[in-house]
Protein backbone atom coordinates (compact mmCIF):
# COMPACT_ATOMS: atom_id res chain seq x y z
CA UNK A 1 -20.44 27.88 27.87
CA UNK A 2 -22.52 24.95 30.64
CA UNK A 3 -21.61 21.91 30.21
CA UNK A 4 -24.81 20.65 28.92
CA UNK A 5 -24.34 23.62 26.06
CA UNK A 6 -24.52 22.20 22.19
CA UNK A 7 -21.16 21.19 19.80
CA UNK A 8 -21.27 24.02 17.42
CA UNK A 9 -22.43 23.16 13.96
CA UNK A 10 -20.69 21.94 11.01
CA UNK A 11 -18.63 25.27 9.73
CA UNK A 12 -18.68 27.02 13.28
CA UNK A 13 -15.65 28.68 13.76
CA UNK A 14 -13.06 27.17 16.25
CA UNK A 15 -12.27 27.67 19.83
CA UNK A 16 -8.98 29.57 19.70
CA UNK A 17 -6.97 30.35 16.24
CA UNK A 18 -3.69 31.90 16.50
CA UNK A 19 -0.97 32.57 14.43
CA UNK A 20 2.88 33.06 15.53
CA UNK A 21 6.35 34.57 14.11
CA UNK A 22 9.35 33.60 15.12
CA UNK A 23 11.23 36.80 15.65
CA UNK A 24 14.59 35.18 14.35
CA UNK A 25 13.74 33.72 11.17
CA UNK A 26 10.09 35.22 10.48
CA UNK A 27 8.70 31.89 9.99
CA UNK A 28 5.08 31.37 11.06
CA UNK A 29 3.30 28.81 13.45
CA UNK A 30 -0.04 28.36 13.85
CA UNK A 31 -2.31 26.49 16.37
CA UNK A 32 -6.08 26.25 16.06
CA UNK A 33 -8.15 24.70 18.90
CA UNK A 34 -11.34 23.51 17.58
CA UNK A 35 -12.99 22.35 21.13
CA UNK A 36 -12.20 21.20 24.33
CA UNK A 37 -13.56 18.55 26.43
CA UNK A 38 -12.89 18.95 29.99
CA UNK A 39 -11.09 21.49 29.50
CA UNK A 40 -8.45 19.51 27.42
CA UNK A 41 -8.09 19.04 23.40
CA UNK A 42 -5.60 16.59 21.65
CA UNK A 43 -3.91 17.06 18.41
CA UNK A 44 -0.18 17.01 16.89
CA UNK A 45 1.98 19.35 15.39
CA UNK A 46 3.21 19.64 12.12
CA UNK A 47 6.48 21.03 10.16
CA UNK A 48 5.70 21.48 6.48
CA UNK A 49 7.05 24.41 4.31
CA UNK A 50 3.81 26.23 3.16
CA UNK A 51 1.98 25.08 6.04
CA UNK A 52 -0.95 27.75 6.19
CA UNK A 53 -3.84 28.60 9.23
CA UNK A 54 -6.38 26.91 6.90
CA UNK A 55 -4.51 23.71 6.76
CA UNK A 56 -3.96 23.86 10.77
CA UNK A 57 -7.83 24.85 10.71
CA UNK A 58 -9.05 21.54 8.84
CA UNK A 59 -6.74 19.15 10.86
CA UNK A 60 -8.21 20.85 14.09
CA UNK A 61 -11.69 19.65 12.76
CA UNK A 62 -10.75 16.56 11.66
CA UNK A 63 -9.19 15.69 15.30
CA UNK A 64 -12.41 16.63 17.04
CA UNK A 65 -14.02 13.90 14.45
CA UNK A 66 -11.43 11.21 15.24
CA UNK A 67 -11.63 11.91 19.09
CA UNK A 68 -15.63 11.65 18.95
CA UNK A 69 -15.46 8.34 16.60
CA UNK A 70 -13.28 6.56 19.30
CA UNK A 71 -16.16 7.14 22.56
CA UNK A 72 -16.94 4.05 23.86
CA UNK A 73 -18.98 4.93 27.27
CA UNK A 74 -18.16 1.62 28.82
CA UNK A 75 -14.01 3.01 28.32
CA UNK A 76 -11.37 4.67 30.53
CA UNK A 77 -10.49 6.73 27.29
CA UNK A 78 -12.84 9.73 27.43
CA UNK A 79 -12.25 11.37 24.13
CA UNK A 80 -10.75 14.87 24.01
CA UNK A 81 -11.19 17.91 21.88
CA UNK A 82 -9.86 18.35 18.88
CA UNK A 83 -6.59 20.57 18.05
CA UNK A 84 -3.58 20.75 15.45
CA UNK A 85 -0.32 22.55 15.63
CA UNK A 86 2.12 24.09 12.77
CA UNK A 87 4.81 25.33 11.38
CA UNK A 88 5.84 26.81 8.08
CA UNK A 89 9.44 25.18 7.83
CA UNK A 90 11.29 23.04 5.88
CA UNK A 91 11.76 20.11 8.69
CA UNK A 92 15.04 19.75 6.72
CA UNK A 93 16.12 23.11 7.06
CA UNK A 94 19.28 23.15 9.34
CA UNK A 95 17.16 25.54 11.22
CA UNK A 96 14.28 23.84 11.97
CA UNK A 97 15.36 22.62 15.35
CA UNK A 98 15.57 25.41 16.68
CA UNK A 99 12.35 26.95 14.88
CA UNK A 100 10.22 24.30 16.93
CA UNK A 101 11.86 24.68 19.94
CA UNK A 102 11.18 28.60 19.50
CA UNK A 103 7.47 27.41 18.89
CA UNK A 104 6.90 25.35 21.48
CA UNK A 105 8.24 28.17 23.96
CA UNK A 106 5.80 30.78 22.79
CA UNK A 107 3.15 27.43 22.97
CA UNK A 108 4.13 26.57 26.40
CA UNK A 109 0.83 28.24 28.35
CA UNK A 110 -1.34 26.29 26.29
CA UNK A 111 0.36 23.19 26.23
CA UNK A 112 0.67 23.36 30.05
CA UNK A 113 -2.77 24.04 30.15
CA UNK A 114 -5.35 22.26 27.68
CA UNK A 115 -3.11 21.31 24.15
CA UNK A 116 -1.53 17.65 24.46
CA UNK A 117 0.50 17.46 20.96
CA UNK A 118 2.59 15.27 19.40
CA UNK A 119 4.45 14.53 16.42
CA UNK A 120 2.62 14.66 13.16
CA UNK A 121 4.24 15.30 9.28
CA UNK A 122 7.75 16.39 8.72
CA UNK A 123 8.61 15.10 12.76
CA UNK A 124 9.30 12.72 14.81
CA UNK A 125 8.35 11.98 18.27
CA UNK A 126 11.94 12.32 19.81
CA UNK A 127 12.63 15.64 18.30
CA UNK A 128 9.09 17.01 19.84
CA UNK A 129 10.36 15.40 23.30
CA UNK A 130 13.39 16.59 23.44
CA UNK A 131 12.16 20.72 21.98
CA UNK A 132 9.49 20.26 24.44
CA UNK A 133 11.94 19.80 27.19
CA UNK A 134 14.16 22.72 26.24
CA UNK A 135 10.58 24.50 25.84
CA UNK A 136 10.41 24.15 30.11
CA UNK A 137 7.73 21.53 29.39
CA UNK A 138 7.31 18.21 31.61
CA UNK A 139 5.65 16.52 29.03
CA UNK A 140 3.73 17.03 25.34
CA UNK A 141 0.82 15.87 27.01
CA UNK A 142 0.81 17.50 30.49
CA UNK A 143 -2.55 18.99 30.53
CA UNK A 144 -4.50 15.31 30.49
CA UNK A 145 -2.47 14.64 33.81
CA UNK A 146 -4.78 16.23 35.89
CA UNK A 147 -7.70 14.33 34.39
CA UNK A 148 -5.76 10.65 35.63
CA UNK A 149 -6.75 8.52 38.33
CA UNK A 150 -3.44 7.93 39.34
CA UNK A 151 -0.82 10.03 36.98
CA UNK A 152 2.24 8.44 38.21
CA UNK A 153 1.04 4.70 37.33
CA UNK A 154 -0.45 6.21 33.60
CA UNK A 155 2.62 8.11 32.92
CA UNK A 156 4.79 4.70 33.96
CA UNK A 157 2.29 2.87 31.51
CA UNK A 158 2.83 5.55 28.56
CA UNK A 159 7.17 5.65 28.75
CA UNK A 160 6.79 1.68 29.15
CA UNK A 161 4.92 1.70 25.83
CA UNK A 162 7.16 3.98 24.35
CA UNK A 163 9.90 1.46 25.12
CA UNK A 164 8.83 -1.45 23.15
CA UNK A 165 10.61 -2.06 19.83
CA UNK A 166 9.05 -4.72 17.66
CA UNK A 167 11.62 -5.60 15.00
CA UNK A 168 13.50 -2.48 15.40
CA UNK A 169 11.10 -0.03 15.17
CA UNK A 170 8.77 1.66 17.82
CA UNK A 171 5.37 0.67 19.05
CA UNK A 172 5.08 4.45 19.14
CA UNK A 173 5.83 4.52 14.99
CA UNK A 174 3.84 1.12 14.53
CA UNK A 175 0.12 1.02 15.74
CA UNK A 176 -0.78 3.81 13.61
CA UNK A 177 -0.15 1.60 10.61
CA UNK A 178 -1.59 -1.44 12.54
CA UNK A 179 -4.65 1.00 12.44
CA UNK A 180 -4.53 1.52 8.70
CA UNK A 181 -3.87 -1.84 7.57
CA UNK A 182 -6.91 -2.80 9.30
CA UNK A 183 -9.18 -0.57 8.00
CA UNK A 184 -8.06 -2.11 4.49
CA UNK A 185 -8.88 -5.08 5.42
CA UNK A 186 -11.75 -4.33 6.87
CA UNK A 187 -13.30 -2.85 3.65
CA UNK A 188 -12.01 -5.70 1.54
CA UNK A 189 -13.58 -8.53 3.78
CA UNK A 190 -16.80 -6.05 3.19
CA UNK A 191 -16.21 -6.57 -0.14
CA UNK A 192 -15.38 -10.30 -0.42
CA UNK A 193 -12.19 -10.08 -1.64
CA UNK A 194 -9.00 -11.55 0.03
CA UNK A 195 -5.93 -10.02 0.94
CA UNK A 196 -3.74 -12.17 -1.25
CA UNK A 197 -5.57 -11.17 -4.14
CA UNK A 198 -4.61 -7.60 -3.64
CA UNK A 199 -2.41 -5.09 -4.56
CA UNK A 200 -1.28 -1.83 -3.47
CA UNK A 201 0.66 1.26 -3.31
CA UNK A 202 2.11 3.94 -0.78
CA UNK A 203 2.53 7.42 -0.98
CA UNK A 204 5.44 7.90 1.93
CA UNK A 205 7.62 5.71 3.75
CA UNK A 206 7.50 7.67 6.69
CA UNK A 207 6.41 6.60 10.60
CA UNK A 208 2.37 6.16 9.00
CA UNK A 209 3.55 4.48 5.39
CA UNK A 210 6.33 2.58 6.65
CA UNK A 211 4.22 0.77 9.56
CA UNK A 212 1.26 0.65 6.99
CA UNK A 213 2.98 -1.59 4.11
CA UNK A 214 4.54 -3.40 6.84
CA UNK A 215 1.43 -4.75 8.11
CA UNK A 216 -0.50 -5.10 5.09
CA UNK A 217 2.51 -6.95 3.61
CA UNK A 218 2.45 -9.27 6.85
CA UNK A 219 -1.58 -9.62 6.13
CA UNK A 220 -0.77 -11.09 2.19
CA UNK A 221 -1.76 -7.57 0.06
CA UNK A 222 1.54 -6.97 -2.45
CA UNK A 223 3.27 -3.83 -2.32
CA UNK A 224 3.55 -3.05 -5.66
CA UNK A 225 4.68 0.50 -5.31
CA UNK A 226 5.93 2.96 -2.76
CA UNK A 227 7.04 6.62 -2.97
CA UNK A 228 9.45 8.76 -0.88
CA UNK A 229 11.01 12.19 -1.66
CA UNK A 230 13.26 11.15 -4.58
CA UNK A 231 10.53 9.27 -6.67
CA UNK A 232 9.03 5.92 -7.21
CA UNK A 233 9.79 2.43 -6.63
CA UNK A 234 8.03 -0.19 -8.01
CA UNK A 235 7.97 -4.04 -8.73
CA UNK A 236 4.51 -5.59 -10.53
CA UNK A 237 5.66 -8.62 -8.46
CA UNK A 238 6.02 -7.08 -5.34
CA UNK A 239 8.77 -5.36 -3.32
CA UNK A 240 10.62 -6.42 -0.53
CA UNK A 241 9.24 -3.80 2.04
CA UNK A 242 11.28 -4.90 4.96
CA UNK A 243 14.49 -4.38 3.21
CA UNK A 244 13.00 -0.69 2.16
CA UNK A 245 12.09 -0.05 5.16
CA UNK A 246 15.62 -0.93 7.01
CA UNK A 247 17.11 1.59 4.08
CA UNK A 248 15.24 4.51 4.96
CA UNK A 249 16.65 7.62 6.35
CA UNK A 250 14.55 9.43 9.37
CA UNK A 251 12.63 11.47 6.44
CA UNK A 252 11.62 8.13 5.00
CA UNK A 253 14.13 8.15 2.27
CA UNK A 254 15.20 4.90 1.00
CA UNK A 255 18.66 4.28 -0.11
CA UNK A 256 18.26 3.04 -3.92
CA UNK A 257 21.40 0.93 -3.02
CA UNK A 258 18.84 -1.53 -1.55
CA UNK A 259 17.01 -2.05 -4.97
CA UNK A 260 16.68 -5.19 -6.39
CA UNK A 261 17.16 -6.06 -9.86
CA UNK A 262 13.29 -6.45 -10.68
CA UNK A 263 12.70 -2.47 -8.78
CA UNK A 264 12.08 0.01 -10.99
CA UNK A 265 12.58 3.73 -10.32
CA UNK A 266 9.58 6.17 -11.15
CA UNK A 267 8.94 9.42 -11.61
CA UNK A 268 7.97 11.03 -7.88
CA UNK A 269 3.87 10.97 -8.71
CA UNK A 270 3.91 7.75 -10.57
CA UNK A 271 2.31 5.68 -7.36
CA UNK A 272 -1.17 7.17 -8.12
CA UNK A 273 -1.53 5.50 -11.39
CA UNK A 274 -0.27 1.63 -10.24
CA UNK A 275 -1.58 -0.74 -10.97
CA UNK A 276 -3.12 -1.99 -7.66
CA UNK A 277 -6.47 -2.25 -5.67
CA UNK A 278 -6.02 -0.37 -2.89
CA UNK A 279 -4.09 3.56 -3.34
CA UNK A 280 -2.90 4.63 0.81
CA UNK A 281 -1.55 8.27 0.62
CA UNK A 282 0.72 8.56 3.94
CA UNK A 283 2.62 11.39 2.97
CA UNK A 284 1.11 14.87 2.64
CA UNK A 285 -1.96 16.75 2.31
CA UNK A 286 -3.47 17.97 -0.85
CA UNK A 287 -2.07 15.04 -2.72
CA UNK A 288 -4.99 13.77 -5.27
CA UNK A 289 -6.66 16.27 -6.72
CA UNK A 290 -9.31 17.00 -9.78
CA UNK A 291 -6.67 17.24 -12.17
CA UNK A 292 -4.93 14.03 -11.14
CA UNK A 293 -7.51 11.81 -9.95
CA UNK A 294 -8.31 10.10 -13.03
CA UNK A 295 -4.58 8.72 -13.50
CA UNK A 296 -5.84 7.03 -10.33
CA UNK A 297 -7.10 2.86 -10.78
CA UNK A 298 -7.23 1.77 -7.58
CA UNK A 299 -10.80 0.10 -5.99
CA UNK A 300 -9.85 1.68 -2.74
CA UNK A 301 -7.64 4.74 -1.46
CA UNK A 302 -7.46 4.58 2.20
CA UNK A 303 -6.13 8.41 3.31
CA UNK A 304 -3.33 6.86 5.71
CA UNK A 305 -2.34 10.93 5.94
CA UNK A 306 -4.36 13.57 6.82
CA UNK A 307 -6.52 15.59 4.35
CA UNK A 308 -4.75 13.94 0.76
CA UNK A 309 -7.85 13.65 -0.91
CA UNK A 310 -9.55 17.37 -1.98
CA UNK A 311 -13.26 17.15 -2.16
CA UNK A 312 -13.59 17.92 -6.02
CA UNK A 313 -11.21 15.06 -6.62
CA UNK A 314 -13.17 12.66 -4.32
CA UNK A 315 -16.54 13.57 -6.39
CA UNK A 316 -15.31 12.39 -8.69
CA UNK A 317 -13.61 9.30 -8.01
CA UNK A 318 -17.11 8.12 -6.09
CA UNK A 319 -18.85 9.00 -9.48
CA UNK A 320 -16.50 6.23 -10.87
CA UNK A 321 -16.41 3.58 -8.01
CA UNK A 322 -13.06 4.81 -6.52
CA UNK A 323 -14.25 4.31 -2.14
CA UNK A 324 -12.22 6.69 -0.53
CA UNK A 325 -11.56 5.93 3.12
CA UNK A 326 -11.45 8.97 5.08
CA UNK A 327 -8.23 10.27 7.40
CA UNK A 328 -10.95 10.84 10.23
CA UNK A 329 -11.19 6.88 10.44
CA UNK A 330 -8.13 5.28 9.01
CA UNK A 331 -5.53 6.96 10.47
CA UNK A 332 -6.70 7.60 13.98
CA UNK A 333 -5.84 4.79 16.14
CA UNK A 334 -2.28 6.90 17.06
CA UNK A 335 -3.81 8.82 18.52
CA UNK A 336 -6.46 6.74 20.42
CA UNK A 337 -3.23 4.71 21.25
CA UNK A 338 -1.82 6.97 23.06
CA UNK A 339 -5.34 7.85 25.35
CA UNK A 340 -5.90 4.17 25.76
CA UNK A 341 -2.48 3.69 27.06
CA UNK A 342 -2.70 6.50 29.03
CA UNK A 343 -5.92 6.27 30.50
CA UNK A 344 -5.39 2.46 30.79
CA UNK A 345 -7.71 0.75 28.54
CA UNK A 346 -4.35 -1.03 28.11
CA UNK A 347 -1.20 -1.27 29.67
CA UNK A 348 -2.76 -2.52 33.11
CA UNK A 349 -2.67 -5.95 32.90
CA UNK A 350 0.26 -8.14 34.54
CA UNK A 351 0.46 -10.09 31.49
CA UNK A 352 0.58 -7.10 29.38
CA UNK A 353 3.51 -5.51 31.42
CA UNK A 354 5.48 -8.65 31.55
CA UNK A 355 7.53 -8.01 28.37
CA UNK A 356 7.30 -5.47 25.83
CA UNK A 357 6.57 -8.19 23.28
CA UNK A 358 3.32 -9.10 25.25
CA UNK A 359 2.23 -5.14 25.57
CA UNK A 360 3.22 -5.18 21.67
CA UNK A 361 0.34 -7.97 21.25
CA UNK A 362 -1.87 -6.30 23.27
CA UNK A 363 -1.52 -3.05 21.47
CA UNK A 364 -2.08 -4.53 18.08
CA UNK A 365 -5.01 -6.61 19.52
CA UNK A 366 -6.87 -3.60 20.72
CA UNK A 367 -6.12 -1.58 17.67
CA UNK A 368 -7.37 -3.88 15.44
CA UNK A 369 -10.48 -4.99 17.24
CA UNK A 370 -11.75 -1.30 17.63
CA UNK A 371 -10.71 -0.02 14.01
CA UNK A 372 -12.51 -3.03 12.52
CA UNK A 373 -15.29 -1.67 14.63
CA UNK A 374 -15.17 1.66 13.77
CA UNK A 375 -14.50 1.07 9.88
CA UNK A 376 -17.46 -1.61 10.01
CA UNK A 377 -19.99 0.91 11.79
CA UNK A 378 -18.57 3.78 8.85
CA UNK A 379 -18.99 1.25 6.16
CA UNK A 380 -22.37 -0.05 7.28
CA UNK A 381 -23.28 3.70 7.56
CA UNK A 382 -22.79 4.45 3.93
CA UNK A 383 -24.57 1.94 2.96
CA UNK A 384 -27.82 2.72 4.98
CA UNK A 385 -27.35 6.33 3.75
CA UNK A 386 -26.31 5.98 0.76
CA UNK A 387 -23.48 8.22 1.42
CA UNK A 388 -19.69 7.89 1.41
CA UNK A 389 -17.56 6.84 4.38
CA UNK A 390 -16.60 10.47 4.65
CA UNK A 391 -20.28 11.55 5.42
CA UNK A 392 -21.00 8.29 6.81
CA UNK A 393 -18.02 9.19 9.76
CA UNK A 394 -19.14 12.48 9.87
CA UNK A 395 -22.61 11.97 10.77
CA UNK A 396 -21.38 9.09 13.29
CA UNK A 397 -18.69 11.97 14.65
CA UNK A 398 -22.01 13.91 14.72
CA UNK A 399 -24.20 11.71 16.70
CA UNK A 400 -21.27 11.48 19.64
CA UNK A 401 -20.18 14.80 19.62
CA UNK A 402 -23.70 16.02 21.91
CA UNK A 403 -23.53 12.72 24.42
CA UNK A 404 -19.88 14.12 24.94
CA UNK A 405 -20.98 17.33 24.94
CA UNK A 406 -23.66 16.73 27.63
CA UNK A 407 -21.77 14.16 29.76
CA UNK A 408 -18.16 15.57 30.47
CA UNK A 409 -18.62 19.60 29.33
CA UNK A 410 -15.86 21.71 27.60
CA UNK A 411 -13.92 22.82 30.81
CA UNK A 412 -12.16 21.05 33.72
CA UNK A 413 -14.46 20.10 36.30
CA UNK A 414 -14.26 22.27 39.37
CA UNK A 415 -11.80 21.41 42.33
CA UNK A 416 -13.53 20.33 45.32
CA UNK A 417 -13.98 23.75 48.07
């Protein structure tokens, strides 16, 4: 395909779909590419049991979305295509090591080549570094390297970033959450109301949920209610998310030792009906449904996962004043974290390298300046169209997509003769 060649439409098949067995276990993998720009396409990998090719399919298409919502011309960042990696496992399984190191083996070609992954559900960043690693990989995210201006100085920039701890935990497991907290916001300055006049609820404590209540605690909202594995916990007064949050296992598990007297314990699915302004889903896919959504009394669900929210459901929740803010938006500044860091949008400034509490501010700075962007272009969007932030991103995803398109092609520029 030229360079100047046209995004395929809405429904288009993807670039590359293929499916994998282990030949030890018989477990499946999948990876679906859905386009590439300049030759390179960006998009994590995921360990679920029941994780299907459709699932992988979806993501794929939803990364393209999130890497065309982030192009900013005047930026270092030059979005990527969109991919998504995974794997039918039980990350729990005593096996699954091993699985995903199996995976990324028969993956290598294309992750040398034109997939940068990374950790997504059911893993965590380490455990893809160090299966990558035993894989023969240099890095998750080797093909971007030759699209650097100087890949030793990025690549410095990146493992400085992933250095930084801010109150124990990673800026690597944070700005995601800084990302989703601001989009929250975002909508309820839109709507006039304030922060301390809000409640909400969290599906997952997890790298996404954790970081999210975090910062939305930090902003004023109350936490009324978060889930993990084992159930519910909820306070109407409000929990103490920091001491939930140093009681969680590396699932996300909390330790119910670390209850309070005023936490109550719920049944697992008892976070969609709290009662609380704003619903964030940050576990798994497929969570709200038609058959569920009306438990549901939130103002706001912001989809701090990917895909929680099935279409029938979300019909139906706009037909009853329930804004859904889509994954596409609120939960993308990961990975536009990563590319800004990378490419050095940030990261290059003495100031910012002086201590990892100053490349910490900057971080958060630049995350929430462009996600208040993005979520008040989506937000203005709908209203123009009378549409919902889903459509509203979509057709913004579907404006960029062509200047992309036309600008930087799907494949690597050619090496100089």
């Amino acid at each position: 395909m030229p360079a100047s060649a046209s995004p395929p439409p809405p429904g288009s098949p993807p670039f590359l779909s293929l499916t994998w067995t282990d030949h030890v276990t018989g477990r499946r993998g999948f990876l679906v590419v859905d386009r590439l720009v300049r030759g390179v396409c960006s998009g994590g990998l995921r360990m679920r049991p029941g994780c299907t090719l459709e699932e992988v399919a979806g993501l794929a298409r939803g990364m393209t979305m999130k890497e065309a919502l982030h192009y900013d011309p005047r930026a270092r960042y030059v979005p990527l295509g969109g991919a998504k990696g995974g794997i039918d496992c039980d990350p729990r399984d005593p096996a699954a090591y091993d699985v995903l190191v199996r995976y990324l083996r028969a993956m290598r070609p294309y992750i040398a080549d034109f997939w940068t992954m990374g950790e997504d559900l059911g893993l965590t960043q380490d455990a893809v570094d160090r299966a990558a690693a035993e894989a023969g990989l240099t890095s998750c995210v080797q093909a971007v390297y030759p699209l650097l201006d100087d890949e030793a100085a990025a690549r410095r920039r990146l493992a400085d970033a992933f250095a930084v701890e801010v109150d124990g935990v990673g800026l690597d497991a944070l700005v995601g959450g800084c990302g989703v907290a601001e989009s929250v916001l975002t909508a309820l300055d839109a709507a006039g109301t304030a922060p301390d006049r809000a409640r909400v609820a969290v599906q997952g404590l997890g790298t996404m949920g954790g970081a999210t209540a975090r910062f939305l605690a930090r902003a004023g909202l109350t936490v009324v209610a978060v889930a993990d594995i084992k159930g519910t916990i909820a306070n109407p007064d409000g929990l103490d998310v920091e001491a939930l949050l140093a009681a969680r296992d590396a699932h996300g598990t909390v330790d119910r030792a670390a209850l309070r007297p005023g936490d109550r314990e719920l049944p697992d699915d008892a976070w969609l009906s709290a009662d609380a302004e704003v619903l964030v889903p940050a576990a798994v896919s497929y969570a709200v449904d038609a058959a569920n959504q009306d438990r549901i009394r939130a103002r706001w669900i912001a989809e701090a996962a990917n895909m929680p929210v099935l279409p029938d459901a979300e019909r139906l929740l706009t037909a009853r004043g329930v804004t859904v803010l889509p994954d596409v938006v609120v939960n993308s500044a990961t990975n536009a974290w990563w590319w800004w860091t990378l490419f050095g949008d940030i990261g290059t400034a003495a100031a910012s390298r002086a201590s990892g509490a100053a490349m910490a501010d900057e971080a958060f700075a630049h995350t929430r300046l462009a996600m208040r962007a993005l979520v008040g272009q989506v937000l203005a969007r709908a209203r123009r169209d009378g549409t919902t932030p889903r459509a509203a991103a979509h057709a913004l995803a579907a404006d960029r997509l062509p200047e992309i398109t036309d600008r930087f092609g799907w494949y690597a520029p050619r090496a100089a003769p």
